[in-house]
N, C-alpha and C. Protein backbone atom coordinates (compact mmCIF):
# COMPACT_ATOMS: atom_id res chain seq x y z
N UNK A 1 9.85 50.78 18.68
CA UNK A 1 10.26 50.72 17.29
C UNK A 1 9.54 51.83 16.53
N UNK A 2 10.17 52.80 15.49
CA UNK A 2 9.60 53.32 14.79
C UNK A 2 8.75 52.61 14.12
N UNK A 3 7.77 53.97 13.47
CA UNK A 3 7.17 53.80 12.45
C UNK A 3 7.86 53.51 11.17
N UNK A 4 7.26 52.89 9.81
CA UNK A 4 8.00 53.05 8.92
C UNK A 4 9.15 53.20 8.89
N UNK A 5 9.93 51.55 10.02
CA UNK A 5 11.21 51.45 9.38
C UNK A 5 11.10 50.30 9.01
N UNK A 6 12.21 49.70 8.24
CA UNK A 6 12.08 48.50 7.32
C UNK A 6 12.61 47.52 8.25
N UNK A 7 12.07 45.65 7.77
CA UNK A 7 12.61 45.36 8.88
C UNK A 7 13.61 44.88 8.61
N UNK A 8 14.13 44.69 7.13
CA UNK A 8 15.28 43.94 6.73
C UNK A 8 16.07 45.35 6.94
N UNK A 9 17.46 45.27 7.23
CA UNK A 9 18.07 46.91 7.02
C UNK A 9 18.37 46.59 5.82
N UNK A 10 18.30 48.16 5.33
CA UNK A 10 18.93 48.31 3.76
C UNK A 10 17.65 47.75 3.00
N UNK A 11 16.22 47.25 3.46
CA UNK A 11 15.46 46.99 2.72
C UNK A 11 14.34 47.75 2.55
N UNK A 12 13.32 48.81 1.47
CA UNK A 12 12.56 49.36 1.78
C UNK A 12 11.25 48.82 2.19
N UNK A 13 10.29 49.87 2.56
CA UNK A 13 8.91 49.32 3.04
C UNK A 13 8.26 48.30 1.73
N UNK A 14 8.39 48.57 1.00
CA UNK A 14 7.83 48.14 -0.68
C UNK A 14 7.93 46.36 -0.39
N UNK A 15 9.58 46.37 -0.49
CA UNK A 15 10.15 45.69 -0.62
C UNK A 15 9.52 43.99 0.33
N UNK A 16 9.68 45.09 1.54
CA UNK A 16 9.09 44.05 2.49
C UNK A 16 7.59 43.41 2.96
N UNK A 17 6.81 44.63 1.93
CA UNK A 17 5.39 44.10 1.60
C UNK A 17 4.94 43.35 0.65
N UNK A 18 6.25 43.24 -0.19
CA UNK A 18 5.68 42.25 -1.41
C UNK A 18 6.56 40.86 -0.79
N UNK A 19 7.32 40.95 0.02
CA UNK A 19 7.93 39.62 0.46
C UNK A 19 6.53 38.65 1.11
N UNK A 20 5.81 40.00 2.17
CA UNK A 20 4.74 39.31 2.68
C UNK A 20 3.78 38.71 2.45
N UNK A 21 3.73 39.29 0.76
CA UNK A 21 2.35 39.36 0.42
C UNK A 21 2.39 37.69 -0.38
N UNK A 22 4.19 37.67 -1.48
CA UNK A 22 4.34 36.13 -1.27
C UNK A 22 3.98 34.91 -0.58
N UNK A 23 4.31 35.55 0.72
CA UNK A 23 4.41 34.58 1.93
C UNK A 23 2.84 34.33 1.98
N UNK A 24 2.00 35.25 1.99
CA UNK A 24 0.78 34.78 2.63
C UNK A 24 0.22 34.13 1.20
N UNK A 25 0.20 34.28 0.07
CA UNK A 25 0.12 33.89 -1.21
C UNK A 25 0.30 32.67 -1.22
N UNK A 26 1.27 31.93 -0.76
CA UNK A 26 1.99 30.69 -0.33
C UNK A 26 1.03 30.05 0.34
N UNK A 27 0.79 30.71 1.26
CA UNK A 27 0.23 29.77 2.43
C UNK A 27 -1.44 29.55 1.83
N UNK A 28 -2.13 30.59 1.36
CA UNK A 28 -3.43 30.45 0.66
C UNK A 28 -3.26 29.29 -0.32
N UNK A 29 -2.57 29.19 -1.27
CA UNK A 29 -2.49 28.28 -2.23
C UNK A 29 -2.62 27.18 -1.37
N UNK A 30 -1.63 27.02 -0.79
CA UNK A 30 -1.31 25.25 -0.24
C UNK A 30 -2.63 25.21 1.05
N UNK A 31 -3.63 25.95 1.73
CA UNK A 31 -4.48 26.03 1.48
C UNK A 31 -5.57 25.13 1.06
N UNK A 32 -5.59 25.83 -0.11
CA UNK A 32 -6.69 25.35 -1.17
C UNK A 32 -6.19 24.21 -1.69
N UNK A 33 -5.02 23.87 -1.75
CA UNK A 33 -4.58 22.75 -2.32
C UNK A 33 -5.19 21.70 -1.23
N UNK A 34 -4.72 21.48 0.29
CA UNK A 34 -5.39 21.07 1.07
C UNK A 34 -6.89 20.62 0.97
N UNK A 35 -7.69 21.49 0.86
CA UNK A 35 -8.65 21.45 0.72
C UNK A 35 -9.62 20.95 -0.44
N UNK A 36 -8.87 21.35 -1.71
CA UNK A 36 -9.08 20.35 -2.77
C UNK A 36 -9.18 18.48 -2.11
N UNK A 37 -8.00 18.45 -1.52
CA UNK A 37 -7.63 17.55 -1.74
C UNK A 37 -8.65 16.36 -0.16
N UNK A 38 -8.35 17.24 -0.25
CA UNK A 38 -9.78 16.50 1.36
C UNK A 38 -10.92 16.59 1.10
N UNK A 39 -11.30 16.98 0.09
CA UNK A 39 -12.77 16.63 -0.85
C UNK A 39 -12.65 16.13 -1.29
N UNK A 40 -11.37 14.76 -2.27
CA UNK A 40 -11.92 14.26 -2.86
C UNK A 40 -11.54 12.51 -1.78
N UNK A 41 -11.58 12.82 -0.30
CA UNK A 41 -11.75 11.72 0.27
C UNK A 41 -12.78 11.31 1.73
N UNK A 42 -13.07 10.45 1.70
CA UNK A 42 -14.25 9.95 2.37
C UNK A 42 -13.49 10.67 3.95
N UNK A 43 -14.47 10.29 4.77
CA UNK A 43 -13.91 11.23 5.98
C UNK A 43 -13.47 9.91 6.90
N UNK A 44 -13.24 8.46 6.91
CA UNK A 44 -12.27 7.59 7.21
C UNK A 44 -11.10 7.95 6.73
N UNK A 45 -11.09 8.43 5.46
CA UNK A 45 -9.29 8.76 4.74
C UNK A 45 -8.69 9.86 5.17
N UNK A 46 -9.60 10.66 5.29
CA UNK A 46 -9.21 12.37 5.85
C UNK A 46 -8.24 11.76 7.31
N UNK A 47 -8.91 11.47 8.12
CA UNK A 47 -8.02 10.98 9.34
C UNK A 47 -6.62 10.77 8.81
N UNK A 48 -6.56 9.17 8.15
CA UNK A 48 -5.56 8.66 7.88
C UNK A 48 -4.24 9.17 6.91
N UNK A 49 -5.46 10.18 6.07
CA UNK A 49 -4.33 11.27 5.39
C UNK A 49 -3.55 11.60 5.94
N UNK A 50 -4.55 12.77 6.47
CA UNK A 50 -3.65 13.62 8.13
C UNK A 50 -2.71 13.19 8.37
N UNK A 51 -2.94 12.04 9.15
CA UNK A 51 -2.59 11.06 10.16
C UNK A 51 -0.79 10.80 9.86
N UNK A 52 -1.14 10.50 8.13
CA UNK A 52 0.16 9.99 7.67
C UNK A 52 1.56 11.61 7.16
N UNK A 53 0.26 12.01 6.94
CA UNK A 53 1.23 13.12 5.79
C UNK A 53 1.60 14.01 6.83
N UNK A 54 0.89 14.91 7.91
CA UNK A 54 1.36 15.34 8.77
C UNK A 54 1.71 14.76 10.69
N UNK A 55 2.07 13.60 10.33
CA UNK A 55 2.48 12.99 11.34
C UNK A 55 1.41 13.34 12.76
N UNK A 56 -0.17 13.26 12.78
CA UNK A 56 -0.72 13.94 13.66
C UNK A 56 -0.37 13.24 14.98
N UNK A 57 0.02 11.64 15.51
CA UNK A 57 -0.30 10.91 16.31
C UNK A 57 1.49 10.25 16.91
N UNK A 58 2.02 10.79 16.26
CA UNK A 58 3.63 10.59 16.67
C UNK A 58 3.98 9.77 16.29
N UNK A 59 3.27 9.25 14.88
CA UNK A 59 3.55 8.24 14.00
C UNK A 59 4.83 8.12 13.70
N UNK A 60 5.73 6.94 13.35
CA UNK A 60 6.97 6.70 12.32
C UNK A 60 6.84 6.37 10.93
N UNK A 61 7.17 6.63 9.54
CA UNK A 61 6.55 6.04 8.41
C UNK A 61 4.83 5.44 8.83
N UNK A 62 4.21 6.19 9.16
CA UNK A 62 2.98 5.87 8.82
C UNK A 62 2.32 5.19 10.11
N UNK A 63 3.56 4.57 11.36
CA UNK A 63 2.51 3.62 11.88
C UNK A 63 2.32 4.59 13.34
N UNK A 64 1.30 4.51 14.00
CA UNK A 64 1.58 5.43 15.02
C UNK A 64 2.09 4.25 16.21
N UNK A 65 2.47 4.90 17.44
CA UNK A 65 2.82 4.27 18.56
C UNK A 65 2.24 3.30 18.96
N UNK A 66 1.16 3.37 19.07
CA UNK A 66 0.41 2.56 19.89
C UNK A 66 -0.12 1.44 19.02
N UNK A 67 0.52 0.94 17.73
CA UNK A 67 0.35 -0.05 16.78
C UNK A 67 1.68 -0.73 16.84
N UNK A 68 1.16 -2.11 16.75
CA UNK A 68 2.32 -2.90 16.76
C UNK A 68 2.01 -4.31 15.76
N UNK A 69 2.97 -4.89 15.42
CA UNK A 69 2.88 -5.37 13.94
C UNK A 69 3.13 -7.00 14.84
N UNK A 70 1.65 -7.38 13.91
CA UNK A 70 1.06 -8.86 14.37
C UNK A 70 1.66 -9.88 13.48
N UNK A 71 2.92 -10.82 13.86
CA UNK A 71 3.55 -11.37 13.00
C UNK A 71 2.60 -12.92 12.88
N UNK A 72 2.40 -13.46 11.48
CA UNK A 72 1.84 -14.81 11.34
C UNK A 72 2.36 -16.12 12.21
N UNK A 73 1.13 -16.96 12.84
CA UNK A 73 1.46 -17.58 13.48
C UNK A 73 1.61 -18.63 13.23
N UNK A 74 0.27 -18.96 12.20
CA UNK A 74 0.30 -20.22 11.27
C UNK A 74 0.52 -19.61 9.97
N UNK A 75 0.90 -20.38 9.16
CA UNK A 75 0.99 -20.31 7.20
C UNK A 75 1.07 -21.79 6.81
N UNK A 76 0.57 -22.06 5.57
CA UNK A 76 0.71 -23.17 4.95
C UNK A 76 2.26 -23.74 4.77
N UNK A 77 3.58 -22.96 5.11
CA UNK A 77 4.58 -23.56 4.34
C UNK A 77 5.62 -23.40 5.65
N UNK A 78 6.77 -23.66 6.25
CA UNK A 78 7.34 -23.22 7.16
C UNK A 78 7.98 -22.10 6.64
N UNK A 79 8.64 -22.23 5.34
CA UNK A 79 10.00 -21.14 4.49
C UNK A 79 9.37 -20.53 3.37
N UNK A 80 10.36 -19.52 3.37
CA UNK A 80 10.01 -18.58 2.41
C UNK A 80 10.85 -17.95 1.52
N UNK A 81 11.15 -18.13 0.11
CA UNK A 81 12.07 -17.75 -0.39
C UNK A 81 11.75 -15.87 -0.88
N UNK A 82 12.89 -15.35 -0.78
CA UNK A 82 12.73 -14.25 -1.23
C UNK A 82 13.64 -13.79 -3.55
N UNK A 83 13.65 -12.97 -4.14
CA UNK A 83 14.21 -13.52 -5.42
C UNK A 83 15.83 -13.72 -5.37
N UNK A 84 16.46 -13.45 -4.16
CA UNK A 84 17.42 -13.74 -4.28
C UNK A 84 17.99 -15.17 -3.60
N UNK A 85 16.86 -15.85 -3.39
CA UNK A 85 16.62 -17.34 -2.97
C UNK A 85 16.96 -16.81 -1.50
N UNK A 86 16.86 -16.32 -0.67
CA UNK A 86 17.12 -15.96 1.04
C UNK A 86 16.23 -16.78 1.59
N UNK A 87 16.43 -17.41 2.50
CA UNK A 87 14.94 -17.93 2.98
C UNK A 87 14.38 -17.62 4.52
N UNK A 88 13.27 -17.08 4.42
CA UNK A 88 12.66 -16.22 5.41
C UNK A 88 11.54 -17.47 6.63
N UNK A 89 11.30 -17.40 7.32
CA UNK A 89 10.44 -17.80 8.58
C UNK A 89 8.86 -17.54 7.56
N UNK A 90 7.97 -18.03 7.66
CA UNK A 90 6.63 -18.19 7.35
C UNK A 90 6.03 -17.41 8.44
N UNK A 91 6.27 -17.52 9.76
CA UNK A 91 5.97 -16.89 10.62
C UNK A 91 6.47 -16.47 11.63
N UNK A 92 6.28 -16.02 12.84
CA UNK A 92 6.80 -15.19 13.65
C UNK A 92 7.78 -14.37 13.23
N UNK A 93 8.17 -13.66 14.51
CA UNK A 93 8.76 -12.66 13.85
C UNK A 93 10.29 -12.83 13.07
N UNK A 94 10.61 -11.78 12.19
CA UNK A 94 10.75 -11.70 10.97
C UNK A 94 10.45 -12.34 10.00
N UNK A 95 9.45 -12.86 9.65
CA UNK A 95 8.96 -13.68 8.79
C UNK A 95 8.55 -12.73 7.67
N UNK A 96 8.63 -13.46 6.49
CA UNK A 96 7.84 -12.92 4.98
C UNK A 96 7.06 -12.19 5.44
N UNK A 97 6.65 -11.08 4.12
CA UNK A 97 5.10 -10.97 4.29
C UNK A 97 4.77 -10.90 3.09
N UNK A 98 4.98 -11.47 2.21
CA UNK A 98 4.30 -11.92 1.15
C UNK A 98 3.37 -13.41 0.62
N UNK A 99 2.31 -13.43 -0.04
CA UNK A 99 1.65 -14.36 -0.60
C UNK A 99 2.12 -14.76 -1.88
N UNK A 100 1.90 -16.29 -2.52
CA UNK A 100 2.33 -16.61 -3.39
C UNK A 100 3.86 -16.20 -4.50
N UNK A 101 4.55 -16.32 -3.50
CA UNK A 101 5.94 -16.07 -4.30
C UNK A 101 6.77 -17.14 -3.36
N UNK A 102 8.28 -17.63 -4.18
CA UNK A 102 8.91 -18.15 -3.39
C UNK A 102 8.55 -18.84 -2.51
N UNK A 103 7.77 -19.92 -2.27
CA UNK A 103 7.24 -21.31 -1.72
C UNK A 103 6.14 -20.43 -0.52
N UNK A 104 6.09 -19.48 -0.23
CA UNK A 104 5.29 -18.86 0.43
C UNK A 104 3.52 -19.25 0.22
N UNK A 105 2.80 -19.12 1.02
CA UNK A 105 1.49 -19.99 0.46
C UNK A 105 0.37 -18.96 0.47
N UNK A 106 -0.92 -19.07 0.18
CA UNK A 106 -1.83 -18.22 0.09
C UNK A 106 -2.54 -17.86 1.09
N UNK A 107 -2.03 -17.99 2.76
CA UNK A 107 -3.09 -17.73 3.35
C UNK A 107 -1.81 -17.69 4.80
N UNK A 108 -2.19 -16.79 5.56
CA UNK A 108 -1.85 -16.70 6.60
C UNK A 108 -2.58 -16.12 8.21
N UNK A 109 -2.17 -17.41 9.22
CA UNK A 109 -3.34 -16.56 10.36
C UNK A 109 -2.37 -15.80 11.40
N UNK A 110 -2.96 -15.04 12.18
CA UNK A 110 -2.58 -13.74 12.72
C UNK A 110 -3.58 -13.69 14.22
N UNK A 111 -2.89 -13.97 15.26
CA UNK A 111 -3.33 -13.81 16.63
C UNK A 111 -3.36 -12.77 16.92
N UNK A 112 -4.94 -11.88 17.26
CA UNK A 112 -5.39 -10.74 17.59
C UNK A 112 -5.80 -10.36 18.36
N UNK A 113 -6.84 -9.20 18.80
CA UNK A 113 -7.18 -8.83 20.55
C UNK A 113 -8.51 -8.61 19.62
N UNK A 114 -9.76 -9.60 19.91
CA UNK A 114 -11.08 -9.19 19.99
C UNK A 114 -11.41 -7.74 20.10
N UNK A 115 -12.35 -7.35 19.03
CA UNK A 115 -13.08 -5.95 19.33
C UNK A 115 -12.12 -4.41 18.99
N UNK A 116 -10.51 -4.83 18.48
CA UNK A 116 -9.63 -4.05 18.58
C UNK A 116 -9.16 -3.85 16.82
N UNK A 117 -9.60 -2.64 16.37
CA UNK A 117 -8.85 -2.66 15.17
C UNK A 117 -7.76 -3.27 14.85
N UNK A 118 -7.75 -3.56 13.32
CA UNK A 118 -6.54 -4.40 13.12
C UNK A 118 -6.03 -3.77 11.67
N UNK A 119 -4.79 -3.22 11.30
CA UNK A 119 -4.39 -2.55 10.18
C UNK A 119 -4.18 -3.28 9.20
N UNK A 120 -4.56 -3.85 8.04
CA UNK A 120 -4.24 -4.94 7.18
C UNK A 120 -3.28 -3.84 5.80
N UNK A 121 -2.18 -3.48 6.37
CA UNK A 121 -1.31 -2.90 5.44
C UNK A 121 -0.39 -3.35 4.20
N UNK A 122 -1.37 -3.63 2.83
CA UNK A 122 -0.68 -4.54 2.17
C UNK A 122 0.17 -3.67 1.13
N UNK A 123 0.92 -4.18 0.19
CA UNK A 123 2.08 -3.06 -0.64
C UNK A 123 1.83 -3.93 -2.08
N UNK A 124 2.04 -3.49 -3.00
CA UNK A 124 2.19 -4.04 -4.26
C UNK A 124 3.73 -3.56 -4.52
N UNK A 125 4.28 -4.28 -5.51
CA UNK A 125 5.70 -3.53 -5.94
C UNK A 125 5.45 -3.61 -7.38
N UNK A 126 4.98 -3.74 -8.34
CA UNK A 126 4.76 -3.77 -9.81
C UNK A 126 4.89 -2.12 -9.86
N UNK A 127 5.62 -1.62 -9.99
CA UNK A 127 6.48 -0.61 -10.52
C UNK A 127 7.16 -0.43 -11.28
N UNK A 128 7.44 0.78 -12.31
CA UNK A 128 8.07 1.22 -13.39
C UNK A 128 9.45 0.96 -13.23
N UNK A 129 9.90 1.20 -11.76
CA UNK A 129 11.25 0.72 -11.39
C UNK A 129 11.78 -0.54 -11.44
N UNK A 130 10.53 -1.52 -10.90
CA UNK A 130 11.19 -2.89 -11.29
C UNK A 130 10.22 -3.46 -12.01
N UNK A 131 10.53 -3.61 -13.39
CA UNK A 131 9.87 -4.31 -14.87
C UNK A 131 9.33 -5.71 -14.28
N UNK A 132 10.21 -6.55 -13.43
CA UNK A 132 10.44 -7.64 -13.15
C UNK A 132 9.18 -8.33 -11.72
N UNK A 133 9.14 -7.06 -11.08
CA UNK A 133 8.44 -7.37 -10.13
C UNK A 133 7.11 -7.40 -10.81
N UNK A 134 6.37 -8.68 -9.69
CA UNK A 134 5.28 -9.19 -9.78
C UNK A 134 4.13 -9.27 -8.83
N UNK A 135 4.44 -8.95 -7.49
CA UNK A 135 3.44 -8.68 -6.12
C UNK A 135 2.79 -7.43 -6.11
N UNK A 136 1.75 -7.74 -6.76
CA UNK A 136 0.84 -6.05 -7.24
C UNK A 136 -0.83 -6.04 -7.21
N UNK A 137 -1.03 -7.80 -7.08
CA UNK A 137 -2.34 -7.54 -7.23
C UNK A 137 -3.28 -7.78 -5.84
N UNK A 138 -3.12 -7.19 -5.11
CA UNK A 138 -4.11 -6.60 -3.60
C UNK A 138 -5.29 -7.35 -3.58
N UNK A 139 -6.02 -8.71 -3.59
CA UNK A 139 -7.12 -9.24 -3.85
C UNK A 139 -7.15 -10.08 -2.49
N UNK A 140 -7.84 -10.24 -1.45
CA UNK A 140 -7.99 -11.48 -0.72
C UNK A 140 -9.08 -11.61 0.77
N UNK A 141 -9.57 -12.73 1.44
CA UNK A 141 -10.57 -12.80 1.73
C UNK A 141 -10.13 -12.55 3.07
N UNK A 142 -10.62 -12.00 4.39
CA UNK A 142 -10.58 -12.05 5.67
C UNK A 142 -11.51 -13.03 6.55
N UNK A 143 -10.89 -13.85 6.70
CA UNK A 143 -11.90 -14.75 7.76
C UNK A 143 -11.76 -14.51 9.45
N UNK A 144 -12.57 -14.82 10.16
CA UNK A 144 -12.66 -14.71 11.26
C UNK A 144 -12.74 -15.59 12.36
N UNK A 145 -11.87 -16.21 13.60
CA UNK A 145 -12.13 -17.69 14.17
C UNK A 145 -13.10 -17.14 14.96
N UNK A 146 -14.81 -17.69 14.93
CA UNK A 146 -15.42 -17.40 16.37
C UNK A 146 -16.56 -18.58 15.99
N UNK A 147 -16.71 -18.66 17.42
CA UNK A 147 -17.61 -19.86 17.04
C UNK A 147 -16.85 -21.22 17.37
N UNK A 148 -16.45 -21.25 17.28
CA UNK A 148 -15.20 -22.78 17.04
C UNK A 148 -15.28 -23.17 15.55
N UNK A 149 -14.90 -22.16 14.37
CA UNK A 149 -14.89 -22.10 13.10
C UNK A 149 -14.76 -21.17 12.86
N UNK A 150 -14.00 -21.03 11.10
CA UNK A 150 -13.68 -19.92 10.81
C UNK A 150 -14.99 -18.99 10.17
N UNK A 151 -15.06 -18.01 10.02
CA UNK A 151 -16.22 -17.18 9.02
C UNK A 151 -16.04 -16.60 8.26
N UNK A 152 -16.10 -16.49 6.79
CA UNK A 152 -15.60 -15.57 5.85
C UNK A 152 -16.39 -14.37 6.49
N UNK A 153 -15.51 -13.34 6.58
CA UNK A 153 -16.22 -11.95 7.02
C UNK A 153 -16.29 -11.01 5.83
N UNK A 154 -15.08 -11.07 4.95
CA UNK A 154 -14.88 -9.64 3.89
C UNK A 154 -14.07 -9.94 2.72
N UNK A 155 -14.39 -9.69 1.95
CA UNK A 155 -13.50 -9.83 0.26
C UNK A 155 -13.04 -8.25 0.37
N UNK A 156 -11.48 -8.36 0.13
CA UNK A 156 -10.81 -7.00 -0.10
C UNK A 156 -10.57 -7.14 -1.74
N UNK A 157 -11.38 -6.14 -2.20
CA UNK A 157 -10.83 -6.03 -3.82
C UNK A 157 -9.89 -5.10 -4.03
N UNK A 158 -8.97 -4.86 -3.80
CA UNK A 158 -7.64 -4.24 -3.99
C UNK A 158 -7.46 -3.80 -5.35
N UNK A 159 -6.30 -3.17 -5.83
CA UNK A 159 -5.91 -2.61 -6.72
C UNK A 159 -5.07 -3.68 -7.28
N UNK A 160 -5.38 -3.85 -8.70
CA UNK A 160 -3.96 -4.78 -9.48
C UNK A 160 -2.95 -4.45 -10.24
N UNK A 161 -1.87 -4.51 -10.10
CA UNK A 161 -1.13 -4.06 -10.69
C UNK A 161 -0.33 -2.85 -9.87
N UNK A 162 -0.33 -3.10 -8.72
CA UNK A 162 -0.28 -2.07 -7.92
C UNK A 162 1.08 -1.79 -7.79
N UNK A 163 1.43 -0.60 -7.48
CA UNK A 163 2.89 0.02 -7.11
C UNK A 163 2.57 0.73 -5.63
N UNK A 164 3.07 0.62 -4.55
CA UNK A 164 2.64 1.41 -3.55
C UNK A 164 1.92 0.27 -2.15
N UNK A 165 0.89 1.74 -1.29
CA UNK A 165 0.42 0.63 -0.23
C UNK A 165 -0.95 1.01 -0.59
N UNK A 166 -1.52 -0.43 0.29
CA UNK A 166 -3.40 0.08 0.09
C UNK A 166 -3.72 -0.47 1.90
N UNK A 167 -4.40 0.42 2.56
CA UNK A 167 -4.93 0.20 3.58
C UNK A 167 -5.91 -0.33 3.90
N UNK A 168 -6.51 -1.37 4.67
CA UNK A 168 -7.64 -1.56 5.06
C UNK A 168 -7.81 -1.61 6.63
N UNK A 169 -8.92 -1.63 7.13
CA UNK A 169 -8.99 -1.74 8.44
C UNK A 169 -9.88 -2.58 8.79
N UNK A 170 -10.11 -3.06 9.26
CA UNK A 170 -10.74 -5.02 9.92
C UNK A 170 -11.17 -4.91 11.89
N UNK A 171 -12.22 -5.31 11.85
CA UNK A 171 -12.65 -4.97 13.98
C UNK A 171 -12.75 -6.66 13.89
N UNK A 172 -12.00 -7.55 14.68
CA UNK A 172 -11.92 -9.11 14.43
C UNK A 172 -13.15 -9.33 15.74
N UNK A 173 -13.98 -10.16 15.69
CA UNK A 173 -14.84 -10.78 16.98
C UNK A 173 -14.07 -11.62 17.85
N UNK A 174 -13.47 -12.50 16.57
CA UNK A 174 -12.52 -14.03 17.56
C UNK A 174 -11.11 -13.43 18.08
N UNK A 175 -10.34 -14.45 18.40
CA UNK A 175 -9.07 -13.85 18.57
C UNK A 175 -7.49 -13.93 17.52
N UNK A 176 -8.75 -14.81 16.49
CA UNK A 176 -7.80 -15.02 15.40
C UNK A 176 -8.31 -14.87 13.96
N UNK A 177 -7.40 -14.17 12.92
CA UNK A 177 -8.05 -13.74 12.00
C UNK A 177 -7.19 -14.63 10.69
N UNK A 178 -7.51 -15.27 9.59
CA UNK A 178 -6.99 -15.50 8.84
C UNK A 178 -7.03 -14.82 7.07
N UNK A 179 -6.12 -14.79 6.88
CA UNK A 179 -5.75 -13.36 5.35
C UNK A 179 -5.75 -14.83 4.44
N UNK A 180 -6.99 -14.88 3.58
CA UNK A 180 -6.02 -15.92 2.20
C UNK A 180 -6.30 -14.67 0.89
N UNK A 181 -5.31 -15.51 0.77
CA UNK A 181 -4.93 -14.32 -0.65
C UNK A 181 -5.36 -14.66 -2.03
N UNK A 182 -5.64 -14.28 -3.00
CA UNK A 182 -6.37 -14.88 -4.44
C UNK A 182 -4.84 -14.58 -5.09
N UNK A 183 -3.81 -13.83 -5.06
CA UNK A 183 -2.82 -13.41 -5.68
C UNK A 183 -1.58 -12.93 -4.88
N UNK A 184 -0.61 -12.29 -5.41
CA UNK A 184 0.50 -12.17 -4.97
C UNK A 184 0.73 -10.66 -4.17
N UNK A 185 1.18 -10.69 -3.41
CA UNK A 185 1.35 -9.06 -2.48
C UNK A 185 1.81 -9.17 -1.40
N UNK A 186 2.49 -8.14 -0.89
CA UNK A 186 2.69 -7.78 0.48
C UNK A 186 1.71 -7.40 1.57
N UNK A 187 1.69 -7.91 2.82
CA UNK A 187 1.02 -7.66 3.79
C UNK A 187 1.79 -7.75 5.40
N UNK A 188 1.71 -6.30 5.55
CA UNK A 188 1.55 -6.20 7.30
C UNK A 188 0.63 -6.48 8.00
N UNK A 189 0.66 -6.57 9.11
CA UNK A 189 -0.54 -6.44 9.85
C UNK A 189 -0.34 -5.88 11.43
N UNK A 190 -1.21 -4.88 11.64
CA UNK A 190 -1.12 -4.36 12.90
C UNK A 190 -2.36 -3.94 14.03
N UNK A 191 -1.92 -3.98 15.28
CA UNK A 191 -3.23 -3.99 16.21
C UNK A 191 -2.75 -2.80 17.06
């Protein structure tokens, strides 16, 4: 290839150095934007940032492969209404995952694998979009079965009023973990 030929045809050298110079302009910014932005989180979140925003682990919406979603085994209620009165399973699978709404009750247990992270992925919906919605406030206790009894292990103080998801992560001893809730919200759970 010559020297000083252009690489667009019909485009001069000029032309194609300020295209570049965009391009790399681009990439510096977002960059620093990056980097802003991974300072202002603890280095547990940095992972999970990553993790989520650039799909590092062959994740789908957020969950990676090798997570699989621990449906409730016990709950206080068998049914579960949803607002359009539907009524959902309390547990197993497809069951609710909400607390205190629609006959749903405050506490649900969840059969786990000892020693093995466990994703406690809860959602608020109190959003600008729906005036109406009310599952927003993220508050509730994690107990633990070991021993031949349960143990309060952790108070999650969550966000209230929440729109969105809030993550936590939980290492269970027993093989069963129970979520009671102080308020209303969505919760996954995964191992």
């Amino acid at each position: 290839m010559e020297k000083n030929v252009p690489i667009k045809p019909g485009a001069s050298k000029k032309d194609n150095m300020i295209k570049d110079l965009i391009i790399v302009g681009v990439v510096l910014f977002a960059g620093v934007m990056l980097v802003n932005t991974l300072e202002d989180l603890d280095d547990s979140s940095i992972y999970e940032f990553l993790r989520i925003r650039f799909d590092l682990t062959g994740s789908q919406e957020g969950i990676s492969e090798t997570e699989h979603i621990i449906y409730p085994s016990e709950a206080p209620d068998d049914i579960c209404l949803d607002s359009k009165r539907t009524v959902y399973p309390s547990t197993g699978e497809g069951s609710a995952t909400w607390f205190y709404y629609g006959n749903c009750g405050g506490w649900k247990i969840y059969d786990v694998v000892p020693g093995s992270a466990v994703k406690l992925q809860a959602r608020g919906d109190e959003c600008s979009t729906c005036p109406s919605c009310t599952l927003g406030d993220i508050n509730y206790y994690i107990y633990d079965y070991y021993d031949d009894q349960w143990n309060e292990m952790e108070f999650i103080d969550g966000p209230d009023n929440h729109c969105g998801e809030y993550i936590e992560y939980y290492i269970p001893t027993g093989d069963r973990i129970k979520i009671v809730a102080e308020s209303g919200f969505y919760l996954t759970v995964y191992q």
